[in-house]
C-alpha atoms as a PDB file:
ATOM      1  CA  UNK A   1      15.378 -12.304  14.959  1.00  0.00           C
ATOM      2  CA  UNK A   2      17.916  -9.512  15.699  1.00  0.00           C
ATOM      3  CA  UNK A   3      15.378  -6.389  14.215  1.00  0.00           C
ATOM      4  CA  UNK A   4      16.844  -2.691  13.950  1.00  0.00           C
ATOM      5  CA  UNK A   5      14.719   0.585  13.558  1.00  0.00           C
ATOM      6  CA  UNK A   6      16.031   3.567  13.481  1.00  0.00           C
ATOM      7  CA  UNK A   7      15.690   6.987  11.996  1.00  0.00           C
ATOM      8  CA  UNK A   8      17.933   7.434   8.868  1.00  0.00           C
ATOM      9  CA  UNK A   9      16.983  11.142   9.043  1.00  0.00           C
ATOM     10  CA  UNK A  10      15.158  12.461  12.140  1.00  0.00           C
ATOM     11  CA  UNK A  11      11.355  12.432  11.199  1.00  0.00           C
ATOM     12  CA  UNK A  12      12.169  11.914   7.322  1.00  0.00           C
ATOM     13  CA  UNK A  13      13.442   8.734   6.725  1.00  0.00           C
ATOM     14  CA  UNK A  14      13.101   5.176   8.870  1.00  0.00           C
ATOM     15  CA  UNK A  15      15.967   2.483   8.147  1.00  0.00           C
ATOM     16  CA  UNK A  16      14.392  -1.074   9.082  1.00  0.00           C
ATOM     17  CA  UNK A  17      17.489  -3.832   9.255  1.00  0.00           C
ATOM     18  CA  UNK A  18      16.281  -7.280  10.084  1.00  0.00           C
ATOM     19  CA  UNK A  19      18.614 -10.763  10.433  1.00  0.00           C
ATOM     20  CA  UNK A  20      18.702 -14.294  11.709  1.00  0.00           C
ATOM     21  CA  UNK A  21      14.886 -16.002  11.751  1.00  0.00           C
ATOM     22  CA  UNK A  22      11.972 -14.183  11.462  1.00  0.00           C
ATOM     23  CA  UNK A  23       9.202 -14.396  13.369  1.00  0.00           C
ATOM     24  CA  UNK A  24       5.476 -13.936  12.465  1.00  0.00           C
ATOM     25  CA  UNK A  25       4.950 -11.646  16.126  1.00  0.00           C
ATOM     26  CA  UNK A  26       8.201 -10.038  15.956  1.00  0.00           C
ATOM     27  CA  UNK A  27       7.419  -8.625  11.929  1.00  0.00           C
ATOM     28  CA  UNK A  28       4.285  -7.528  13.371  1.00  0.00           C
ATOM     29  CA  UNK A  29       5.545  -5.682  16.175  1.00  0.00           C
ATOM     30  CA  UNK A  30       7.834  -4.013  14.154  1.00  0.00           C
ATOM     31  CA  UNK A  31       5.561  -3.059  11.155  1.00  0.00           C
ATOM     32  CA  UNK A  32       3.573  -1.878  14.659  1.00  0.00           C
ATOM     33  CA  UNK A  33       6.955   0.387  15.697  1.00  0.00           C
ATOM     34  CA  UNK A  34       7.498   2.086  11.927  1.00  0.00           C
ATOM     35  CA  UNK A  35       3.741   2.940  12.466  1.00  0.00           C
ATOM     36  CA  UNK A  36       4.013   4.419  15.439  1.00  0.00           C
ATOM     37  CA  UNK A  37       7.587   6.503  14.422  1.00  0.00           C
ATOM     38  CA  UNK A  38       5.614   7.489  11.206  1.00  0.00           C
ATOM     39  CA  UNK A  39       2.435   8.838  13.823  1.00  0.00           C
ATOM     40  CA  UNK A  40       4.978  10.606  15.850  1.00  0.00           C
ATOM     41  CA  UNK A  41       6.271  12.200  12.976  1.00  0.00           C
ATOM     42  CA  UNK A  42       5.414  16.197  12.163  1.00  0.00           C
ATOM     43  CA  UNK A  43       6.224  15.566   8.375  1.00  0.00           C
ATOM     44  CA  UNK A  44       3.365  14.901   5.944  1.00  0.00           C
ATOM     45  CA  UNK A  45       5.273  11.946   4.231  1.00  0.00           C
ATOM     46  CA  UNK A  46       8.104   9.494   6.088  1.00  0.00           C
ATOM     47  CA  UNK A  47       9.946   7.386   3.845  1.00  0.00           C
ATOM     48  CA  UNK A  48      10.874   3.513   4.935  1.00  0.00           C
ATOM     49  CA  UNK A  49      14.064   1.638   3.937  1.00  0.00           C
ATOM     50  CA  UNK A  50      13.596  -1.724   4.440  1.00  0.00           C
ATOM     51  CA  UNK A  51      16.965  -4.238   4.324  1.00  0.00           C
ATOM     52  CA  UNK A  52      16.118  -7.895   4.256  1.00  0.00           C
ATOM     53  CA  UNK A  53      19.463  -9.426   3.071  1.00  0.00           C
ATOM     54  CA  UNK A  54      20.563 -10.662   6.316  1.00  0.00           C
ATOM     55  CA  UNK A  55      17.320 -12.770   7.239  1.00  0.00           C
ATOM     56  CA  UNK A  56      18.179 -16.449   7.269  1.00  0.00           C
ATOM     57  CA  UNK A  57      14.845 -17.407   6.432  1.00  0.00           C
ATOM     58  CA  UNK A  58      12.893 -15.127   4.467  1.00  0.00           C
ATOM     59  CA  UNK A  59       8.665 -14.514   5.348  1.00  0.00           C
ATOM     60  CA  UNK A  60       6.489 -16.428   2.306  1.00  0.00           C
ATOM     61  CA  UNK A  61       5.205 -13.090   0.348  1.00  0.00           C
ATOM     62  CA  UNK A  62       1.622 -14.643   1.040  1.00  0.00           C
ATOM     63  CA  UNK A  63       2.089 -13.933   4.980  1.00  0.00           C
ATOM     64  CA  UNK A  64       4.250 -10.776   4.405  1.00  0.00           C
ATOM     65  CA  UNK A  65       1.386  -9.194   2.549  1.00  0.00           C
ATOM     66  CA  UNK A  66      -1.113 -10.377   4.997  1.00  0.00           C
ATOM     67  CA  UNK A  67       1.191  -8.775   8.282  1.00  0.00           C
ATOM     68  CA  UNK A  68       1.624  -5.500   5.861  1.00  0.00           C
ATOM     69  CA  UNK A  69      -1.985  -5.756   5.507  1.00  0.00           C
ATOM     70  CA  UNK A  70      -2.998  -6.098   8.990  1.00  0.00           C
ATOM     71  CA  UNK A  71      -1.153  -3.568  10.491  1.00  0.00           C
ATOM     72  CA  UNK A  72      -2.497  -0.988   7.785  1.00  0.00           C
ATOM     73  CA  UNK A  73      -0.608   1.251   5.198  1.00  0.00           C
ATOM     74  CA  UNK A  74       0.170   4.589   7.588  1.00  0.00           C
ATOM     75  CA  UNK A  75      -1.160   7.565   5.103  1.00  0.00           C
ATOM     76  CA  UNK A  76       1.368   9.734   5.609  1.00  0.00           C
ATOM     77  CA  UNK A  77       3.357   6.725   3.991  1.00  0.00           C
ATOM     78  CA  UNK A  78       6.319   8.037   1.516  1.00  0.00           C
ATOM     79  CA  UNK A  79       8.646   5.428  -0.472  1.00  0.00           C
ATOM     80  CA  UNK A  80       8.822   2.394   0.949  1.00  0.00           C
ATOM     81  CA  UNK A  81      12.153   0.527  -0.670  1.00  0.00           C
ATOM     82  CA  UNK A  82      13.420  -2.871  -0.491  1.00  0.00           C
ATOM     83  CA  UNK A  83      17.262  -3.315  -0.346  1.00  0.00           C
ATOM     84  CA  UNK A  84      19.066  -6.558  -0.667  1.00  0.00           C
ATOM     85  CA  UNK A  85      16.118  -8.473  -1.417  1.00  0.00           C
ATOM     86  CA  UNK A  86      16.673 -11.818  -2.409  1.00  0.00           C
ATOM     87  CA  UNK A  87      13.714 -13.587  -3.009  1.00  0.00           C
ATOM     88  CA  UNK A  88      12.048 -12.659  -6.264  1.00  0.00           C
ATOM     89  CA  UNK A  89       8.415 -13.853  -5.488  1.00  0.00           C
ATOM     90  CA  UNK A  90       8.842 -11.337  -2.699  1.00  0.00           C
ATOM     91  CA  UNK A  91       9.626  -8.210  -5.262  1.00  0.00           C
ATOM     92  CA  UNK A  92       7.052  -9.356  -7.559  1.00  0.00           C
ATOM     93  CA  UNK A  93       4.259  -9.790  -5.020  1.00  0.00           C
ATOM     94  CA  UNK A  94       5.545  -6.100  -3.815  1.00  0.00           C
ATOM     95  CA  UNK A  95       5.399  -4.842  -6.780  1.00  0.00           C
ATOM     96  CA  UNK A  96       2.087  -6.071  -7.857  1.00  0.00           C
ATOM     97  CA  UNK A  97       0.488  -4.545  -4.717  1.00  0.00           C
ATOM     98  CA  UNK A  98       1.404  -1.589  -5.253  1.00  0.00           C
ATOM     99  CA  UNK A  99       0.092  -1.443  -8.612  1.00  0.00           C
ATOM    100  CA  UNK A 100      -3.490  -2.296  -6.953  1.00  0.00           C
ATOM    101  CA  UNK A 101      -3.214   0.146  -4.228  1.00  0.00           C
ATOM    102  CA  UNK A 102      -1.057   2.710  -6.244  1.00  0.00           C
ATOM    103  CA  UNK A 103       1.975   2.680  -2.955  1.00  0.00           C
ATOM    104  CA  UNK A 104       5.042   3.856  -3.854  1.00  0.00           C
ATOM    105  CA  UNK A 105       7.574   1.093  -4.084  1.00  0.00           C
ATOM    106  CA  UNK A 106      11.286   0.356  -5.255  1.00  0.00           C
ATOM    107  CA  UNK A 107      13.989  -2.440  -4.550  1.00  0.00           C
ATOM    108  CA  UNK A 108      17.811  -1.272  -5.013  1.00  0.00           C
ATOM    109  CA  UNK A 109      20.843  -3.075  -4.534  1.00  0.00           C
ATOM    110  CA  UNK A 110      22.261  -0.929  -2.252  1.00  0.00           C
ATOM    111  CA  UNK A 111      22.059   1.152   0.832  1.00  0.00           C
ATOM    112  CA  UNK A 112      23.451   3.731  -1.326  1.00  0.00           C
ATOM    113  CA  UNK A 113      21.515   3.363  -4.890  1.00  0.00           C
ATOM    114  CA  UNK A 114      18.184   4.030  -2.252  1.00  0.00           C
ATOM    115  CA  UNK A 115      19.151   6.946  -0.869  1.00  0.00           C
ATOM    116  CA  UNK A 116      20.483   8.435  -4.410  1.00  0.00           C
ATOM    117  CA  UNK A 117      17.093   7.168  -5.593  1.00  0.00           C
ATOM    118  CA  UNK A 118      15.222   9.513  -2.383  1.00  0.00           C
ATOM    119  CA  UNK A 119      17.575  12.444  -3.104  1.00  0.00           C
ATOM    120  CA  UNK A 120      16.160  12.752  -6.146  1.00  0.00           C
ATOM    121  CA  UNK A 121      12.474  11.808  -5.363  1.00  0.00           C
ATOM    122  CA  UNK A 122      12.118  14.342  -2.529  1.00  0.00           C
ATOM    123  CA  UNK A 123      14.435  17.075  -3.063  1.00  0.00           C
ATOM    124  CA  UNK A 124      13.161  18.770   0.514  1.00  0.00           C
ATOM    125  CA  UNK A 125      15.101  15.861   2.719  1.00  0.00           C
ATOM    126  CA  UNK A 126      18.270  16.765   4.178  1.00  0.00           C
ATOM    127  CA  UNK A 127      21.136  14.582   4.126  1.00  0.00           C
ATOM    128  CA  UNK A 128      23.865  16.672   6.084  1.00  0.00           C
ATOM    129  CA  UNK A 129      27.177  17.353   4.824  1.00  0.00           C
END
């Protein structure tokens, strides 16, 4: 699975794209990356945008909460938002852990709608010109 992540916004804000199959080592792994970008981060909260559209065959939300799980909720965790989801068990499993474990979630449509939606949430990011 072809698996993009970059920084958005240096230190601020991690874009995740991921397409084609998924694969159980290679979510890990990545999930394993964010954490690490978030650790070298100096800013007390780094924000995650996460687009799924493009994977051909989508991780059962049983197995992606158990990977999320595993590799641990980073504390210095911001927003973490879904675009282009398409499975709905996926957004309701999301958004029922987070109720439990009070994260800060959100699905949008867009690339666009998220980054309105973070403008607003954390007026101290800078989006350049």
């Amino acid at each position: 699975m072809p698996y993009t992540v970059i920084w958005l916004i240096p230190d601020r804000v991690i874009y995740a794209h991921c397409s084609g199959h998924i694969a159980e080592d290679e979510l890990r792994e990545n999930l394993q990356l964010i954490t690490n970008m978030i650790d070298n981060s100096r800013f007390p909260h780094v924000h995650v945008i996460s687009d799924t559209a493009d994977m051909v065959t989508p991780l059962m939300a049983q197995n992606s909460l158990q990977f999320s799980q595993e590799v641990g909720r980073h504390e210095r965790t911001g927003w973490v938002i879904t675009i282009r989801e398409k499975a709905p068990l996926i957004k309701m499993s999301t958004d029922f852990a987070s109720s439990v474990d009070s994260s800060k979630a959100r699905f949008f449509n867009t690339l666009e709608e998220a980054e309105n939606f973070l403008k607003q949430a954390d007026t101290s990011l800078y989006w350049g010109s």
